[in-house]
PDB file of N, CA and C in Angstrom:
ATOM      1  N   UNK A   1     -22.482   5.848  -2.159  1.00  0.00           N
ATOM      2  CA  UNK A   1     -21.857   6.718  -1.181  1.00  0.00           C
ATOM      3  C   UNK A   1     -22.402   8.122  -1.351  1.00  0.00           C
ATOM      4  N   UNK A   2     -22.360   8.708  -0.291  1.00  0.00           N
ATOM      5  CA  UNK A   2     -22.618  10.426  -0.245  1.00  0.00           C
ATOM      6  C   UNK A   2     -22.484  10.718   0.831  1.00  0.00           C
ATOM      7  N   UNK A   3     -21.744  12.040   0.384  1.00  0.00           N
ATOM      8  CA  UNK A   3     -20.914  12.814   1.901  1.00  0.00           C
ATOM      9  C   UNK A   3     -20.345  11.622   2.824  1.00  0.00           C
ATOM     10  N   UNK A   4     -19.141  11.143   1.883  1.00  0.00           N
ATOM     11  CA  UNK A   4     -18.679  10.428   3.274  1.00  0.00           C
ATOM     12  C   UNK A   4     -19.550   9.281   3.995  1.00  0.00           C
ATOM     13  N   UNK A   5     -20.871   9.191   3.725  1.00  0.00           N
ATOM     14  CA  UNK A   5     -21.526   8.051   3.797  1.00  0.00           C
ATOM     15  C   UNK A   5     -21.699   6.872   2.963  1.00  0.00           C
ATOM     16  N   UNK A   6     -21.556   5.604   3.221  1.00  0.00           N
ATOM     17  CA  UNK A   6     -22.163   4.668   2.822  1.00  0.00           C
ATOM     18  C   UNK A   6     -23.508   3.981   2.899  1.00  0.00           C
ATOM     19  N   UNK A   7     -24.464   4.085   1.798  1.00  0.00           N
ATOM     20  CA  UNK A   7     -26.334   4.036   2.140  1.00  0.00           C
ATOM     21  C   UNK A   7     -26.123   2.115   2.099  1.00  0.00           C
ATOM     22  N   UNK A   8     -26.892   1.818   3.017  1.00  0.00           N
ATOM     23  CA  UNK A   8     -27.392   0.588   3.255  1.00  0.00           C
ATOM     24  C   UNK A   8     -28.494   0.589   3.887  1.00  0.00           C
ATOM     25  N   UNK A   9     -29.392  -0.621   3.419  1.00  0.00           N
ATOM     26  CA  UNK A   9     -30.689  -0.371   3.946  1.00  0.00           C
ATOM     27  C   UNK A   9     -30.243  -1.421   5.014  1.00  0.00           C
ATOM     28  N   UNK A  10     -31.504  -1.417   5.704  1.00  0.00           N
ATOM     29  CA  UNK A  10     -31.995  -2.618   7.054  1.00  0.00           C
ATOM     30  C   UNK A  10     -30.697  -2.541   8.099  1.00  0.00           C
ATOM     31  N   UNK A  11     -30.641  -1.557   8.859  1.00  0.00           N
ATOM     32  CA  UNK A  11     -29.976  -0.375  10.059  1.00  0.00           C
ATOM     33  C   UNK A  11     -27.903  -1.195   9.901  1.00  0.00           C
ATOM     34  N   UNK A  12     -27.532  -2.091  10.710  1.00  0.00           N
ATOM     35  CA  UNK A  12     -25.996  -2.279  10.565  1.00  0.00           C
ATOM     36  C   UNK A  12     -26.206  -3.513  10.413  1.00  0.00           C
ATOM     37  N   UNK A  13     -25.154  -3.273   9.545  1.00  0.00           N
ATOM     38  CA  UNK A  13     -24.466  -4.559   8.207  1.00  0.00           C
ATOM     39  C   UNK A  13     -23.268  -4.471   8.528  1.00  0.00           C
ATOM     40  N   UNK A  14     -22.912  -5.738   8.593  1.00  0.00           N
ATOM     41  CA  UNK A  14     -21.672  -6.390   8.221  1.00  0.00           C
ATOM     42  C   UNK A  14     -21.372  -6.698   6.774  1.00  0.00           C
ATOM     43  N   UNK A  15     -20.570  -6.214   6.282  1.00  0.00           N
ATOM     44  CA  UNK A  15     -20.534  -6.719   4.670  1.00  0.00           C
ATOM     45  C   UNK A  15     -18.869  -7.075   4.193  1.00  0.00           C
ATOM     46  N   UNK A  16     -18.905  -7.581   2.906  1.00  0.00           N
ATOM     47  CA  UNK A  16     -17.273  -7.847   2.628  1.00  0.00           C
ATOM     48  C   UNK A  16     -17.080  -6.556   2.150  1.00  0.00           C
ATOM     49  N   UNK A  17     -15.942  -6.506   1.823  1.00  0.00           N
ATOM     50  CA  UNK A  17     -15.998  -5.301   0.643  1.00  0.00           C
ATOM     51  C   UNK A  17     -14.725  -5.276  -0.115  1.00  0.00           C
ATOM     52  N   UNK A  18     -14.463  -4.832  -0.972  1.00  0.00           N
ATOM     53  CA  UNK A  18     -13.185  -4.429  -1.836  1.00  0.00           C
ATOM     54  C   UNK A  18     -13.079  -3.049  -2.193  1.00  0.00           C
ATOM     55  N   UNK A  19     -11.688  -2.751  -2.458  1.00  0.00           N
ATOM     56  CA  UNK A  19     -11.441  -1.736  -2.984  1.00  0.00           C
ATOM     57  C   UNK A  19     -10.072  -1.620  -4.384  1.00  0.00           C
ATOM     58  N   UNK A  20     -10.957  -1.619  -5.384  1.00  0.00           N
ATOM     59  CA  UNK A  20     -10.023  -2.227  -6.571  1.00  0.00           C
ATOM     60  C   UNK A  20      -8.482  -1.368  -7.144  1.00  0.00           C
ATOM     61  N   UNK A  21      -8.008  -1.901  -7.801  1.00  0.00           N
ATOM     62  CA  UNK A  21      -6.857  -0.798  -8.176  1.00  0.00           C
ATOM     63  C   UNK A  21      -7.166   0.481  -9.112  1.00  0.00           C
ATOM     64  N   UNK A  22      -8.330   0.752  -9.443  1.00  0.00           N
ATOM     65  CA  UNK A  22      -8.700   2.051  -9.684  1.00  0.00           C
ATOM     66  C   UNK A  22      -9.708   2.916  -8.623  1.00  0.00           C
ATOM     67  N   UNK A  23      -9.551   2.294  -7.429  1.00  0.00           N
ATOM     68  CA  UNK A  23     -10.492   3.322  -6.481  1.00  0.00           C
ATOM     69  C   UNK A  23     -11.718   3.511  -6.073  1.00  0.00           C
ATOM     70  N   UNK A  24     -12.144   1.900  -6.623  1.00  0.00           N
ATOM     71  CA  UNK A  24     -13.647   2.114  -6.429  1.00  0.00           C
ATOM     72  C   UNK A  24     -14.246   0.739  -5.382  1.00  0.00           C
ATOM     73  N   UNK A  25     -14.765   1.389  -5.096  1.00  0.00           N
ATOM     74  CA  UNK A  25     -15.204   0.634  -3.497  1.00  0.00           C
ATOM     75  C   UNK A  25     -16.396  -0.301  -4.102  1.00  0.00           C
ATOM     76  N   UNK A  26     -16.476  -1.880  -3.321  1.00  0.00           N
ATOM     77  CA  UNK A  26     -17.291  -2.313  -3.992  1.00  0.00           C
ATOM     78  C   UNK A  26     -17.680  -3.444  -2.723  1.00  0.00           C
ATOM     79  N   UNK A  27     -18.829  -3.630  -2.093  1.00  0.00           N
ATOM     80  CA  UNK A  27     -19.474  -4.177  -0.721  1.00  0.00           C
ATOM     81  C   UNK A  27     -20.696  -5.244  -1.560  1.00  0.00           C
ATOM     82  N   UNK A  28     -20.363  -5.902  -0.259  1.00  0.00           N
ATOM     83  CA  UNK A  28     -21.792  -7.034  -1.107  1.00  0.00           C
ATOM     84  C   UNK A  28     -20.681  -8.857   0.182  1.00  0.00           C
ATOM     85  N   UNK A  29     -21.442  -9.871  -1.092  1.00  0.00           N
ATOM     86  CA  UNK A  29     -20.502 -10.494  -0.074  1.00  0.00           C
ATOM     87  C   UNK A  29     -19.598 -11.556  -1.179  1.00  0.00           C
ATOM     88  N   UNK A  30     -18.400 -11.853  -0.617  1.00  0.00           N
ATOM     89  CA  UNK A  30     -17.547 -12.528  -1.414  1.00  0.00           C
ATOM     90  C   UNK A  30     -16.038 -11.758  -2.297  1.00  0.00           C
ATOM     91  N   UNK A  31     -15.461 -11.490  -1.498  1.00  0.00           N
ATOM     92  CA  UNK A  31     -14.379 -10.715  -1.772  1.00  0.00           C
ATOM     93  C   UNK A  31     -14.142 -11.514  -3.332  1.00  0.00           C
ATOM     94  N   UNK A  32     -13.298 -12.296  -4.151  1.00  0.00           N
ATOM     95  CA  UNK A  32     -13.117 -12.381  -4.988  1.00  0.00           C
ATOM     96  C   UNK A  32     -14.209 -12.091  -6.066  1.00  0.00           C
ATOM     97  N   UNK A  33     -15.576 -12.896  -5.954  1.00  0.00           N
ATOM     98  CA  UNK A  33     -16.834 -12.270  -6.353  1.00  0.00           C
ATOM     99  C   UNK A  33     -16.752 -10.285  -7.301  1.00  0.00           C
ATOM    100  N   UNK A  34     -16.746  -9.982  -6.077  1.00  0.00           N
ATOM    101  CA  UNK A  34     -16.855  -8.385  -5.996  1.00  0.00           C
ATOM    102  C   UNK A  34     -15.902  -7.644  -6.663  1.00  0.00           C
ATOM    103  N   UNK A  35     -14.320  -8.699  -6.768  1.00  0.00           N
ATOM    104  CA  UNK A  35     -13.537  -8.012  -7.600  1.00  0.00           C
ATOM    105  C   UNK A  35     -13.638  -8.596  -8.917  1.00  0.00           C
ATOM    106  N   UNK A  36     -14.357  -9.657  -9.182  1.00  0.00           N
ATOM    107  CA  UNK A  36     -13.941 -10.389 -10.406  1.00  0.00           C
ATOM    108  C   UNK A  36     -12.668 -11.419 -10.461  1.00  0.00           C
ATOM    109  N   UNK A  37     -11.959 -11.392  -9.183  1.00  0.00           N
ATOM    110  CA  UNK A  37     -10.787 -12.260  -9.328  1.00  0.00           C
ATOM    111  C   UNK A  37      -9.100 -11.237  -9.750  1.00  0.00           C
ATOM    112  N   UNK A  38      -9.728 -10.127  -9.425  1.00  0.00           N
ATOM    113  CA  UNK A  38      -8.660  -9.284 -10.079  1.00  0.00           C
ATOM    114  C   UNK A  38      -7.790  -8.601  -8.763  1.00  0.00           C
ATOM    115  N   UNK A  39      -6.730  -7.857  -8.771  1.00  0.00           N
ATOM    116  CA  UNK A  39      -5.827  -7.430  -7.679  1.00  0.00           C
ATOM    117  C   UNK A  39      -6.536  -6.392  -7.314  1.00  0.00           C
ATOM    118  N   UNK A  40      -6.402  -6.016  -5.410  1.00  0.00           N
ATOM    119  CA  UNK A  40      -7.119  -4.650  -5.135  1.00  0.00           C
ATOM    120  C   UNK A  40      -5.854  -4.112  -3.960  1.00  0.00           C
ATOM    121  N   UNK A  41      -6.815  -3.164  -3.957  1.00  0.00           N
ATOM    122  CA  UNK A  41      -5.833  -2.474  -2.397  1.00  0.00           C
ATOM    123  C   UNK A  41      -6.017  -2.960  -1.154  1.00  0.00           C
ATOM    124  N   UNK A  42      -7.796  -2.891  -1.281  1.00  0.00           N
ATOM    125  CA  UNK A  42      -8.256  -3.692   0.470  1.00  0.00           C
ATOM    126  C   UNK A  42      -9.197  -4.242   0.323  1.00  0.00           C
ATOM    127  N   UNK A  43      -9.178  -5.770   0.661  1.00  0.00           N
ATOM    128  CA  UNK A  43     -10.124  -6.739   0.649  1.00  0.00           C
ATOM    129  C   UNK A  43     -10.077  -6.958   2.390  1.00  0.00           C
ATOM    130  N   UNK A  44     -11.785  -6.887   3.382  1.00  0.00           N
ATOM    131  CA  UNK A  44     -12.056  -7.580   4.073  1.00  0.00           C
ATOM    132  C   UNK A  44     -13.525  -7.633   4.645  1.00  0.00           C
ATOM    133  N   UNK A  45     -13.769  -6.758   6.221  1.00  0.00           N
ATOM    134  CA  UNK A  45     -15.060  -6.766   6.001  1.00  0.00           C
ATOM    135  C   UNK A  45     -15.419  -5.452   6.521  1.00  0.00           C
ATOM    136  N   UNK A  46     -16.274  -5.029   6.707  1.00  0.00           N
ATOM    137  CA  UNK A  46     -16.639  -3.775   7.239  1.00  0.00           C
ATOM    138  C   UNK A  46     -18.207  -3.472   7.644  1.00  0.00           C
ATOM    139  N   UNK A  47     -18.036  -3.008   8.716  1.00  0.00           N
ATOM    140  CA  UNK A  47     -19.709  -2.753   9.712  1.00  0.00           C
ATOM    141  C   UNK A  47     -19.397  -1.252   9.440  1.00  0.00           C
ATOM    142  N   UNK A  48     -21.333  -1.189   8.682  1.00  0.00           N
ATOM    143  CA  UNK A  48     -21.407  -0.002   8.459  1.00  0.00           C
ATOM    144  C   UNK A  48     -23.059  -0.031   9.664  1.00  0.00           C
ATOM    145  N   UNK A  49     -22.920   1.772   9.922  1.00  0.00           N
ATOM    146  CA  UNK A  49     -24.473   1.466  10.996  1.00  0.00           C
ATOM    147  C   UNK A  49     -25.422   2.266   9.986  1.00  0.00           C
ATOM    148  N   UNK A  50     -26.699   2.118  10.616  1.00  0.00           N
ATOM    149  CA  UNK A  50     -27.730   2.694   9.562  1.00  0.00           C
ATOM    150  C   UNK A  50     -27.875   4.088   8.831  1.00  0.00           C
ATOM    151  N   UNK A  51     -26.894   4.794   9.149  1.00  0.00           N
ATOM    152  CA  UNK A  51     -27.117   6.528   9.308  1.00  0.00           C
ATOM    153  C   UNK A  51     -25.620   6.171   7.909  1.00  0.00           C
ATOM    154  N   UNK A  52     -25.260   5.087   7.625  1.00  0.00           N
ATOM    155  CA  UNK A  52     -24.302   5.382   6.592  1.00  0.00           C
ATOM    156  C   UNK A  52     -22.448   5.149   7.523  1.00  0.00           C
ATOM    157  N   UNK A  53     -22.192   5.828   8.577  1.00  0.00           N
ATOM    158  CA  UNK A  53     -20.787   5.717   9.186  1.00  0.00           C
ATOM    159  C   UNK A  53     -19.964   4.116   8.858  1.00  0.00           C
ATOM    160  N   UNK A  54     -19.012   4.083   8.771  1.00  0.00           N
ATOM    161  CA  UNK A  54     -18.307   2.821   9.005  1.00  0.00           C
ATOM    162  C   UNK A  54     -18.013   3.090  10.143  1.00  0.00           C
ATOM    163  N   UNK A  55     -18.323   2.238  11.050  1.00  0.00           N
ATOM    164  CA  UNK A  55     -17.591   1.694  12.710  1.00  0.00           C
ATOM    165  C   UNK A  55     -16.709   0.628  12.675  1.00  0.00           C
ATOM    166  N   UNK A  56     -16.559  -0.244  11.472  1.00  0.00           N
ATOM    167  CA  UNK A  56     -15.546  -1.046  11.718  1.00  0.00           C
ATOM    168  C   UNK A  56     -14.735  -1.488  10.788  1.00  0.00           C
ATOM    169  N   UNK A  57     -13.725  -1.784  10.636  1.00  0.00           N
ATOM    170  CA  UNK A  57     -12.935  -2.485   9.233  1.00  0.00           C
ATOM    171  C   UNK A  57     -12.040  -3.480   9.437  1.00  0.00           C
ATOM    172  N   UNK A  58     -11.721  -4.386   8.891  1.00  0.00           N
ATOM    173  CA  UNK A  58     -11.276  -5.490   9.172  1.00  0.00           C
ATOM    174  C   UNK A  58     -10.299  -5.840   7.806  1.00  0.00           C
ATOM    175  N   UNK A  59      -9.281  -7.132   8.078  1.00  0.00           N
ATOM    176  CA  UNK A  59      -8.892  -7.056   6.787  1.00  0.00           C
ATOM    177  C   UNK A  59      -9.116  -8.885   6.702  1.00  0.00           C
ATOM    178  N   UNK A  60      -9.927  -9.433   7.156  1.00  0.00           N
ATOM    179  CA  UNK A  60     -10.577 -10.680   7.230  1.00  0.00           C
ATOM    180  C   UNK A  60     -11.243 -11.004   5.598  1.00  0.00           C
ATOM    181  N   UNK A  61     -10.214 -12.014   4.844  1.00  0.00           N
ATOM    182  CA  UNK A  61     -11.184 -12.284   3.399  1.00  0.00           C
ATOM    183  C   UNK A  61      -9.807 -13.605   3.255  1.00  0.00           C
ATOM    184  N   UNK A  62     -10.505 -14.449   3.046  1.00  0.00           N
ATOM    185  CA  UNK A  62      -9.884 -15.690   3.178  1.00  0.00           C
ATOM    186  C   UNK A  62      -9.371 -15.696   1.837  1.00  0.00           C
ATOM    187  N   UNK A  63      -9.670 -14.955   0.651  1.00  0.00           N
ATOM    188  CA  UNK A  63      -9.264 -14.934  -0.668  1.00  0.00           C
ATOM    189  C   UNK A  63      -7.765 -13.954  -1.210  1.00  0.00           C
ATOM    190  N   UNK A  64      -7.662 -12.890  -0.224  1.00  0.00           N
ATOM    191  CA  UNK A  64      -6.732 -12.266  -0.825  1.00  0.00           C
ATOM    192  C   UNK A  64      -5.858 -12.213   0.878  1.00  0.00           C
ATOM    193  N   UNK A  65      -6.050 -12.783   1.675  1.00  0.00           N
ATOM    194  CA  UNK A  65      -5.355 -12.645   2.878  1.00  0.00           C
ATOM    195  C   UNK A  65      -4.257 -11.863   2.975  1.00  0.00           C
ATOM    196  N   UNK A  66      -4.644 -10.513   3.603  1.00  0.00           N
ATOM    197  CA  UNK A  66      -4.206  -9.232   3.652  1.00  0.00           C
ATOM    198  C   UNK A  66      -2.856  -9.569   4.613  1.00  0.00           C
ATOM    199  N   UNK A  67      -1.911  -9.177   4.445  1.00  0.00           N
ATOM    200  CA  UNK A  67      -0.505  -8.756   5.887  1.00  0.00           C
ATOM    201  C   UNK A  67      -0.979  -7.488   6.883  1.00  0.00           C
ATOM    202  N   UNK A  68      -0.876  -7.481   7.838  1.00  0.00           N
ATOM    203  CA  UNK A  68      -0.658  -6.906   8.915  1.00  0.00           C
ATOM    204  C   UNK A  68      -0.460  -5.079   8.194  1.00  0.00           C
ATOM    205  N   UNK A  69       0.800  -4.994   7.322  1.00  0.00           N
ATOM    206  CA  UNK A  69       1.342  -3.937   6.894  1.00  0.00           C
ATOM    207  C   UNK A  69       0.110  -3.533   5.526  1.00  0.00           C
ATOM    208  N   UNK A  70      -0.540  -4.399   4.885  1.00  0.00           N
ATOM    209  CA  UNK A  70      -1.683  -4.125   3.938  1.00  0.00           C
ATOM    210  C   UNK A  70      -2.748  -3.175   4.618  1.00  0.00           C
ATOM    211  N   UNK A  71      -3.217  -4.006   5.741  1.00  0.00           N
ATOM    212  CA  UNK A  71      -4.228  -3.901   6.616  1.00  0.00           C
ATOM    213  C   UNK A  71      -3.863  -2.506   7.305  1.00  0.00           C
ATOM    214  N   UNK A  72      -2.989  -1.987   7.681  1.00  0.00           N
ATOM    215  CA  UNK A  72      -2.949  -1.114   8.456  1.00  0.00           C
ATOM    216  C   UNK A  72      -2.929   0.377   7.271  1.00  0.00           C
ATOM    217  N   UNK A  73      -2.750  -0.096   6.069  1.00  0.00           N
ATOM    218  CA  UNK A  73      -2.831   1.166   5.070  1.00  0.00           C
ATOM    219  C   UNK A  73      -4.135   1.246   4.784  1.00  0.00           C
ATOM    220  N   UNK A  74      -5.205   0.298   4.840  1.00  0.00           N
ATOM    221  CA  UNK A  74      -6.793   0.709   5.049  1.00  0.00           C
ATOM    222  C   UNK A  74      -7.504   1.397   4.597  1.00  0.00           C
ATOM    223  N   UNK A  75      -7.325   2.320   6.146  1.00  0.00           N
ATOM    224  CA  UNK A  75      -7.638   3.750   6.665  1.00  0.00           C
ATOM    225  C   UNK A  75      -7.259   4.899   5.719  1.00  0.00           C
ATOM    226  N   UNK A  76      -6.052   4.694   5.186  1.00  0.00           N
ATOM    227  CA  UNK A  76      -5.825   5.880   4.202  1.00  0.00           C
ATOM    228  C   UNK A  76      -6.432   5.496   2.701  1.00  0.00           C
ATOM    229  N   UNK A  77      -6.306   3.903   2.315  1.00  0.00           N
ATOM    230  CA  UNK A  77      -7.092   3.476   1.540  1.00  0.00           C
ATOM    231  C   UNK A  77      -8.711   3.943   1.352  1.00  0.00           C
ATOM    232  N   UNK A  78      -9.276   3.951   2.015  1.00  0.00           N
ATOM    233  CA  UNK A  78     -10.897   4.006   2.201  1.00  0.00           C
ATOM    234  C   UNK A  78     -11.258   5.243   2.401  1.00  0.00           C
ATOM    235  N   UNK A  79     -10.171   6.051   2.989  1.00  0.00           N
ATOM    236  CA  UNK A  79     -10.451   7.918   3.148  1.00  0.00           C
ATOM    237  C   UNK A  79     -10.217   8.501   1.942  1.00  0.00           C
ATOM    238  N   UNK A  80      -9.220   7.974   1.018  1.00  0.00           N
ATOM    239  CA  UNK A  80      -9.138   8.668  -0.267  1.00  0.00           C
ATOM    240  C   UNK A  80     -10.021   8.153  -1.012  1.00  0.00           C
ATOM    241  N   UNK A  81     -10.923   7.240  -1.242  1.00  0.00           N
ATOM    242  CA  UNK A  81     -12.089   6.856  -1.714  1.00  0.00           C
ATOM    243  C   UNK A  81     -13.437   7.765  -1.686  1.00  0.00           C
ATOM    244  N   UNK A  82     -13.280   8.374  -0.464  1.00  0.00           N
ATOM    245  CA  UNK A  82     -14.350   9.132  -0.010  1.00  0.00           C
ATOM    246  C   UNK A  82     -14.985   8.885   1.213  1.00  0.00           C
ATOM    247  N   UNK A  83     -14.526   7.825   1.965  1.00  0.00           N
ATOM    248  CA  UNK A  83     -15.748   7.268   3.229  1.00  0.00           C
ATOM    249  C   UNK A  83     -14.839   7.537   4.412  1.00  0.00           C
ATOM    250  N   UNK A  84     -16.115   8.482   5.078  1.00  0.00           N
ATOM    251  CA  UNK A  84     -15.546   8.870   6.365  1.00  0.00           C
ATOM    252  C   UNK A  84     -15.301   7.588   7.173  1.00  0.00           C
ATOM    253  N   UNK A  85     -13.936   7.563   7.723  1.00  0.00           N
ATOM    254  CA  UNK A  85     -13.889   6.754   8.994  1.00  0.00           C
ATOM    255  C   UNK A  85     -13.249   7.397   9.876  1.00  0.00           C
ATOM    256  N   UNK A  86     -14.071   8.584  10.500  1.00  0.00           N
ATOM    257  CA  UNK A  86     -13.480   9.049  12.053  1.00  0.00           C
ATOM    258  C   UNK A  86     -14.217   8.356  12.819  1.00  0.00           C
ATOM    259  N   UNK A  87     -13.657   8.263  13.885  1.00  0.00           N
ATOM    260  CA  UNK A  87     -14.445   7.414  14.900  1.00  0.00           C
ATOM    261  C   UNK A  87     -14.219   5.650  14.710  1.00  0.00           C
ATOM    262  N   UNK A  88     -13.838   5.628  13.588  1.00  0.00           N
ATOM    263  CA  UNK A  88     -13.810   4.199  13.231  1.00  0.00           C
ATOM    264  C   UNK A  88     -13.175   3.126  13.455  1.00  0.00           C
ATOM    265  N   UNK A  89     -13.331   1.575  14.354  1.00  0.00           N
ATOM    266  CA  UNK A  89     -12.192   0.996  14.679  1.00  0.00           C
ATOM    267  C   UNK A  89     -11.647  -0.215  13.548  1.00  0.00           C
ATOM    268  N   UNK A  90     -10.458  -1.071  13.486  1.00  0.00           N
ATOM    269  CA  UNK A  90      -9.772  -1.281  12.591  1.00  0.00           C
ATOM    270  C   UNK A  90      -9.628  -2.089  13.869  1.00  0.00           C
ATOM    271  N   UNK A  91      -9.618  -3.700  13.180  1.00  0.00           N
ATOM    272  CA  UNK A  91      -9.088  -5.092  13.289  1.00  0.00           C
ATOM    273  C   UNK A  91      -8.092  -5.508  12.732  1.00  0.00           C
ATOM    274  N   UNK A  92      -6.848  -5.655  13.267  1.00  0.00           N
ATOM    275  CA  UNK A  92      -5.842  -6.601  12.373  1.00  0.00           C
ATOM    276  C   UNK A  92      -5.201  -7.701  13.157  1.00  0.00           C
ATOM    277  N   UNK A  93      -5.049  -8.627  11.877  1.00  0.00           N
ATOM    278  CA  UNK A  93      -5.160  -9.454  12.085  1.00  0.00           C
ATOM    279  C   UNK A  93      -3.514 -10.618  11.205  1.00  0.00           C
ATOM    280  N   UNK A  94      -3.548 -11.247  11.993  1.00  0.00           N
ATOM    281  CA  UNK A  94      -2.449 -12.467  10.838  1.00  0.00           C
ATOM    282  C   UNK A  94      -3.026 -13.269  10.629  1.00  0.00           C
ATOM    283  N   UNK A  95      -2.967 -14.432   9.733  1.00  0.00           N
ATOM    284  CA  UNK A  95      -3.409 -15.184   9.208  1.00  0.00           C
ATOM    285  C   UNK A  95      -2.970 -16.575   9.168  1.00  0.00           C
ATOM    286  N   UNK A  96      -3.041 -17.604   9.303  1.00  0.00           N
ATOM    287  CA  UNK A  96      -2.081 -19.140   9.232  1.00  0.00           C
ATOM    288  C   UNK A  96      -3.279 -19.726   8.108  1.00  0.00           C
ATOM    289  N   UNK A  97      -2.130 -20.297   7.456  1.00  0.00           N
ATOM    290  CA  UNK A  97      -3.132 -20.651   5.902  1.00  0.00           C
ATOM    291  C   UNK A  97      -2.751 -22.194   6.267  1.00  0.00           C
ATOM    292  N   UNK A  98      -3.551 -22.913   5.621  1.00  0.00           N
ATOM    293  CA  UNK A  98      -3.129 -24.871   5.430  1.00  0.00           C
ATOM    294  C   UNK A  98      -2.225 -24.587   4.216  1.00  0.00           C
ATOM    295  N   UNK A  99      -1.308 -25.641   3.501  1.00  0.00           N
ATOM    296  CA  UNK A  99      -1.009 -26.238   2.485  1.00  0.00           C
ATOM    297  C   UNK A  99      -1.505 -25.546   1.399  1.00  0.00           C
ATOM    298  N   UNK A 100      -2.729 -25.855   1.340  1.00  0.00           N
ATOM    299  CA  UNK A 100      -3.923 -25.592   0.011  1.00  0.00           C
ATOM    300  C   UNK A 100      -4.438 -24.387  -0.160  1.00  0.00           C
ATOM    301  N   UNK A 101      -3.683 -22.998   0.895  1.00  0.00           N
ATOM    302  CA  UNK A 101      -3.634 -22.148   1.221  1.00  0.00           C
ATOM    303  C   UNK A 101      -5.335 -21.717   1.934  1.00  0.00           C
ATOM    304  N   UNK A 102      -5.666 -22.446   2.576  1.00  0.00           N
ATOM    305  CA  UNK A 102      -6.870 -21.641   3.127  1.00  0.00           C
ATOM    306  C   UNK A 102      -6.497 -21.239   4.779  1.00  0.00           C
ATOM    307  N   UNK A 103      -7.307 -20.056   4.987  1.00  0.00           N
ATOM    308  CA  UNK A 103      -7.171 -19.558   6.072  1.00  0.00           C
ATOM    309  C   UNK A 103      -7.430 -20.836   7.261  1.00  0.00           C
ATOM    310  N   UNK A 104      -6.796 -21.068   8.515  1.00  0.00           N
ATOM    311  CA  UNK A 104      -7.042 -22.281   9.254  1.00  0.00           C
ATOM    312  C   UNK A 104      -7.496 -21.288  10.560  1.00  0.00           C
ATOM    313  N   UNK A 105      -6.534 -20.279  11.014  1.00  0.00           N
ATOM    314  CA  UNK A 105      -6.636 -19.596  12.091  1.00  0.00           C
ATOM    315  C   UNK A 105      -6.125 -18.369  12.045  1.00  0.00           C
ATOM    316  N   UNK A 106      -6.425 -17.514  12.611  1.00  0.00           N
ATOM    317  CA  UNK A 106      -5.995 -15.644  12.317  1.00  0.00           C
ATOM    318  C   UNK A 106      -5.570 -15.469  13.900  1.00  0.00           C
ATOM    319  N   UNK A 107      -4.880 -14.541  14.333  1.00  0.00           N
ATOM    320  CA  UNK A 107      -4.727 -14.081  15.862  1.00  0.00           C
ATOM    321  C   UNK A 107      -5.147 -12.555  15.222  1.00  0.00           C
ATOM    322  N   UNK A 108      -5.760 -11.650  16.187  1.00  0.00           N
ATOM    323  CA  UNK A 108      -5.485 -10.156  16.170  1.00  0.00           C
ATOM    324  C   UNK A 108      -4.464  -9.510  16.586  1.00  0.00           C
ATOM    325  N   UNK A 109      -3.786  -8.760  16.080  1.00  0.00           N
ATOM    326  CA  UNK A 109      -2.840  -8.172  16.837  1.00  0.00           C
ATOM    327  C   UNK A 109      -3.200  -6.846  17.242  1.00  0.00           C
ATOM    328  N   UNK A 110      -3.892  -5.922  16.609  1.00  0.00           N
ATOM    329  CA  UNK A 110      -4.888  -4.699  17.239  1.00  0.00           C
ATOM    330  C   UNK A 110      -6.342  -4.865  17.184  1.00  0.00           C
ATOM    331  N   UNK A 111      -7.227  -4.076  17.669  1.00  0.00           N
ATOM    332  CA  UNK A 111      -8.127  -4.499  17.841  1.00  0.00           C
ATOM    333  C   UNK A 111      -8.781  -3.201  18.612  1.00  0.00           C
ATOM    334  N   UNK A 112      -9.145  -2.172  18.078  1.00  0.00           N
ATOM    335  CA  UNK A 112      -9.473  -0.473  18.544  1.00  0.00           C
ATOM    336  C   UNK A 112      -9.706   0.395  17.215  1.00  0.00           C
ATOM    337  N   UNK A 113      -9.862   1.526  18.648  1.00  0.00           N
ATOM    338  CA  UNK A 113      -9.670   2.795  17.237  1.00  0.00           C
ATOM    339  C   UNK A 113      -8.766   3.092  16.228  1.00  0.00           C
ATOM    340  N   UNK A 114      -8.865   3.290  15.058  1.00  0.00           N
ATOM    341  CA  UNK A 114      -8.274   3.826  13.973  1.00  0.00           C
ATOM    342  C   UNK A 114      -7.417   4.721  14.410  1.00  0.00           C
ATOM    343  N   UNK A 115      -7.614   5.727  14.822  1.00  0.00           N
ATOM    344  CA  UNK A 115      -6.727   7.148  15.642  1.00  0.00           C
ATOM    345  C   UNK A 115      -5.734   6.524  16.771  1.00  0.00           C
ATOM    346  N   UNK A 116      -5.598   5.613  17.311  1.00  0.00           N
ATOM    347  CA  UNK A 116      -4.657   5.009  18.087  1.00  0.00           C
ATOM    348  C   UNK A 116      -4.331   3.354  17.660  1.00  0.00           C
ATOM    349  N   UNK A 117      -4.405   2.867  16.168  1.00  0.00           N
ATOM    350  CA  UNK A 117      -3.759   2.059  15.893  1.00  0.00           C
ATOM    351  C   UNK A 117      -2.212   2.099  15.646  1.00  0.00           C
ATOM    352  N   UNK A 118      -1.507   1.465  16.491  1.00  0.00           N
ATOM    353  CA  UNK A 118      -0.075   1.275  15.791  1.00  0.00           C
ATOM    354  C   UNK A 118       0.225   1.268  14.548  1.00  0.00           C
ATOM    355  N   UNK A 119       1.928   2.293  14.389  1.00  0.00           N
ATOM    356  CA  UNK A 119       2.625   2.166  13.098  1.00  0.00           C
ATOM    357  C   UNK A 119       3.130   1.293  13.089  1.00  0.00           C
TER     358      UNK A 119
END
């Protein structure tokens, strides 16, 4: 990261990412992977474009399947980290798990800008 940017090469990526219980942001792919299996604040995915901005965040990770109310703390999650997300839109989502708890089907319930997501 710098200034609020995230560097990735080869222009916009989609990537997973985490953000652990000490604050440190960690992208690549495989949410449990990335944390080690350990508890975080925000596990999902996030489109970053080539210049570094996040344009998108999501709380999509079939491993720590975020609530609605997780997902929507994010934004304040990922700004106190350091990464600008003005401009940035935010996916949320619910989740329906099987039995064996895997994700089967998600609905969105927002689906926009960050600055006009519902409390």
């Amino acid at each position: 990261m710098e200034n609020g940017k995230i560097k990735i090469d080869n222009g916009i990526q989609e990537v997973d990412f985490v953000v652990d219980k000490e604050g440190n942001l960690y992208i690549g792919r495989g949410h449990s992977y990335l944390a080690n299996g350990n508890e975080v604040q925000a596990a999902g995915m996030m489109k970053v474009n080539s210049k570094g901005y996040v344009r998108c965040i999501s709380g999509e990770s079939g491993h720590y399947q975020p609530t609605v109310a997780q997902i929507k703390n994010y934004p304040q999650v990922i700004e106190n980290i350091g990464v600008n997300t003005d401009g940035s839109w935010i996916r949320i989502s619910e989740f329906e798990t099987s039995m064996s708890n895997y994700v089967i089907d998600s609905h969105v319930v927002y689906n926009g800008p960050i600055k006009y997501m519902p409390q």
